[in-house]
Protein backbone atom coordinates (compact mmCIF):
# COMPACT_ATOMS: atom_id res chain seq x y z
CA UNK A 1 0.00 0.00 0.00
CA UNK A 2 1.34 3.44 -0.76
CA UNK A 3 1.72 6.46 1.71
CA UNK A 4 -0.18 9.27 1.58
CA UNK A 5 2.63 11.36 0.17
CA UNK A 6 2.23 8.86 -3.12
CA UNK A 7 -1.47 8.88 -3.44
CA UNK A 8 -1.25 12.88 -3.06
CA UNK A 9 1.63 12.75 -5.92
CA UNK A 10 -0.78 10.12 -8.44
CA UNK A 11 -3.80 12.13 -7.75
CA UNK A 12 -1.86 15.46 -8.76
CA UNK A 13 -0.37 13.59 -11.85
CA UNK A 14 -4.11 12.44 -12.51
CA UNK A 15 -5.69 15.95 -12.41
CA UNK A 16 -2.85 17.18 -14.56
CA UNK A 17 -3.66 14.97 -17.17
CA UNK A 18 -7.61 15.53 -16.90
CA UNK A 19 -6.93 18.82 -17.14
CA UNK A 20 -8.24 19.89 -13.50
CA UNK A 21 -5.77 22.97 -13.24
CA UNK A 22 -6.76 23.95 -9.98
CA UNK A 23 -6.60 21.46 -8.50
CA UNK A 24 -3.46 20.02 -9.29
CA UNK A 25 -2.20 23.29 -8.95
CA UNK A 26 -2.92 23.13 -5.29
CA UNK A 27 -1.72 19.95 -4.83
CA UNK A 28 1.71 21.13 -5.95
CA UNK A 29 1.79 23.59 -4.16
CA UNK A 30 1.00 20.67 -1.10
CA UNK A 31 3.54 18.66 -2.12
CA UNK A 32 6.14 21.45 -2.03
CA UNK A 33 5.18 22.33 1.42
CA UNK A 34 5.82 18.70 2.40
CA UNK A 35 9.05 18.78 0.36
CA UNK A 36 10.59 21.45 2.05
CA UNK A 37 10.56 19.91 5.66
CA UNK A 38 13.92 20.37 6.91
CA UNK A 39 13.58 16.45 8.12
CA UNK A 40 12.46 15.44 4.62
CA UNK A 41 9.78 13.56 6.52
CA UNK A 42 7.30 12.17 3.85
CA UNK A 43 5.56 9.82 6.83
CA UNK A 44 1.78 10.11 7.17
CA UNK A 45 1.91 11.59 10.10
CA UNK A 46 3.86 14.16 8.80
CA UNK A 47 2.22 15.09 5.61
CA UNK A 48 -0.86 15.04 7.71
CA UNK A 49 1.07 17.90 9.97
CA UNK A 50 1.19 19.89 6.93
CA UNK A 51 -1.75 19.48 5.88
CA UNK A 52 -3.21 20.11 8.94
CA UNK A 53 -1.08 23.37 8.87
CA UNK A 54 -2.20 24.57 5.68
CA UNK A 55 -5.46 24.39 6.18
CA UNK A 56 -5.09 26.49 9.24
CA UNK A 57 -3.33 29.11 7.54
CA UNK A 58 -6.05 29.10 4.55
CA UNK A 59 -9.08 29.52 7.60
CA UNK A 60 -6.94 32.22 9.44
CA UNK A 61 -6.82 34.27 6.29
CA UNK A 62 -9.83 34.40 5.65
CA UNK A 63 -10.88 35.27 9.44
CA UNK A 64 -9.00 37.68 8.58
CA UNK A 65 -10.86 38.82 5.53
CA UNK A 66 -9.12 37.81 3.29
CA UNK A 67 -10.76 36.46 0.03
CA UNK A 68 -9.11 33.69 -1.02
CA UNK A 69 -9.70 32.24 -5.08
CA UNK A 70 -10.79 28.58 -4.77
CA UNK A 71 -10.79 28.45 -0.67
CA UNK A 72 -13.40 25.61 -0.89
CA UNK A 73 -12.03 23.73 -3.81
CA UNK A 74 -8.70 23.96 -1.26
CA UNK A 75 -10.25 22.67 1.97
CA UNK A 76 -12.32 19.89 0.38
CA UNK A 77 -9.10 18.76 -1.49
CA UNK A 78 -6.57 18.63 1.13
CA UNK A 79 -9.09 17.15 3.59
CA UNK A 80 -9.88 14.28 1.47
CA UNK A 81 -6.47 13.23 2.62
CA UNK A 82 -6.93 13.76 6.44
CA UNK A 83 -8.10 10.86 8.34
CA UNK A 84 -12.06 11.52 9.36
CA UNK A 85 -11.64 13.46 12.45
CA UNK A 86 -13.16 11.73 16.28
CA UNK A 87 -16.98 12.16 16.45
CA UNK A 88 -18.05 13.96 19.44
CA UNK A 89 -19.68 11.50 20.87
CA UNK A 90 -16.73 9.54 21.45
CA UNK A 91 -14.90 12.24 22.95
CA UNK A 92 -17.43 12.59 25.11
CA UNK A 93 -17.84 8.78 26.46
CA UNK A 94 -14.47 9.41 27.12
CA UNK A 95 -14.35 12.02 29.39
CA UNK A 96 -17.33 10.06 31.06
CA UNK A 97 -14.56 7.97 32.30
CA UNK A 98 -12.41 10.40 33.84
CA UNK A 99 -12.69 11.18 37.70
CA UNK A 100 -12.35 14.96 37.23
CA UNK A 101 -12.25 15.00 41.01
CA UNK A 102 -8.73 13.39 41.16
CA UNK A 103 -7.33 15.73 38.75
CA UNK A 104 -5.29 18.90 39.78
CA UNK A 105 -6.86 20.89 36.96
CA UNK A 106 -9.34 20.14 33.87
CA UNK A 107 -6.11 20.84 31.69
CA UNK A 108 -4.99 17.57 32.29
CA UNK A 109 -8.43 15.85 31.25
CA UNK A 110 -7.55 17.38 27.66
CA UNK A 111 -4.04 15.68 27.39
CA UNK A 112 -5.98 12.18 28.50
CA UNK A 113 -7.76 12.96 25.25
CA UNK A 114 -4.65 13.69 23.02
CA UNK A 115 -3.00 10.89 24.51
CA UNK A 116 -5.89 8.29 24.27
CA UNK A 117 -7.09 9.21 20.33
CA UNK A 118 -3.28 9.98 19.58
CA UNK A 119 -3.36 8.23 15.90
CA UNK A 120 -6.74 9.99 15.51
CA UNK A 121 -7.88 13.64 14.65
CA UNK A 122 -9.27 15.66 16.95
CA UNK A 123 -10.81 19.16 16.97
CA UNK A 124 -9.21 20.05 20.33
CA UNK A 125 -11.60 23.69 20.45
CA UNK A 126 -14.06 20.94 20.85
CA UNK A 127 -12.70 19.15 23.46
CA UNK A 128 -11.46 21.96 25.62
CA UNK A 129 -15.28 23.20 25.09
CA UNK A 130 -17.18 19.72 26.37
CA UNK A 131 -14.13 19.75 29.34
CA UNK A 132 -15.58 23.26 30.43
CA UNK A 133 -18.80 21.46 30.69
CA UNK A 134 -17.31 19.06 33.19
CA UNK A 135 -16.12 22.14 35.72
């Protein structure tokens, strides 16, 4: 089976030749991201990273106003390659298992969650959200 880094590479080759500009445009411009790690890290987990990162930076700008050409042809294409993020459900059946009352602070309950869906995504706003419900 081929890393992610591959299947991003084919799929950019494969809207080149269907003539899908934009988006293989944006998936070279991915690629180059993930290229210029300093570690030359082409792992999963780190391609994920930078895809995680870029689609930070794309949201940021435009909560900043700015108007960006394409931004949901962008965030539907590089999240097609994130893994499907931890329903909040789960998180929450989690936490149900968690004796808040031994913990120092509610801080800790939210590295229990990183730790525990570690090989997972998680929207962490979320969890530090349902953790404020457990105050």
């Amino acid at each position: 089976m081929k890393n992610l880094y591959e299947t991003i590479r084919r799929d950019m080759r494969n809207f080149v030749k269907n003539g899908h500009k934009v988006e293989a445009g944006q998936l070279k411009v991915l690629l180059s991201d993930i290229q210029r790690s300093p570690t030359k890290d082409y792992s999963d987990e780190a391609v994920i990273r930078v895809i995680q990162s870029t689609l930070k930076k794309l949201n940021e700008a435009v909560d900043k106003g700015i108007i960006l050409p394409d931004f949901d042809v962008n965030v539907r294409l590089y999240k097609k390659y994130l893994p499907e993020s931890v329903p909040e459900s789960e998180i929450r059946e989690f936490l149900d298992t968690i004796d808040f009352s031994e913990l120092k602070n509610y801080k800790i309950a939210i590295g229990m969650v990183k730790r525990h869906f570690k090989d997972k995504i998680v929207d962490m706003k979320l969890v530090s959200r349902i953790v404020e419900e457990y105050k």
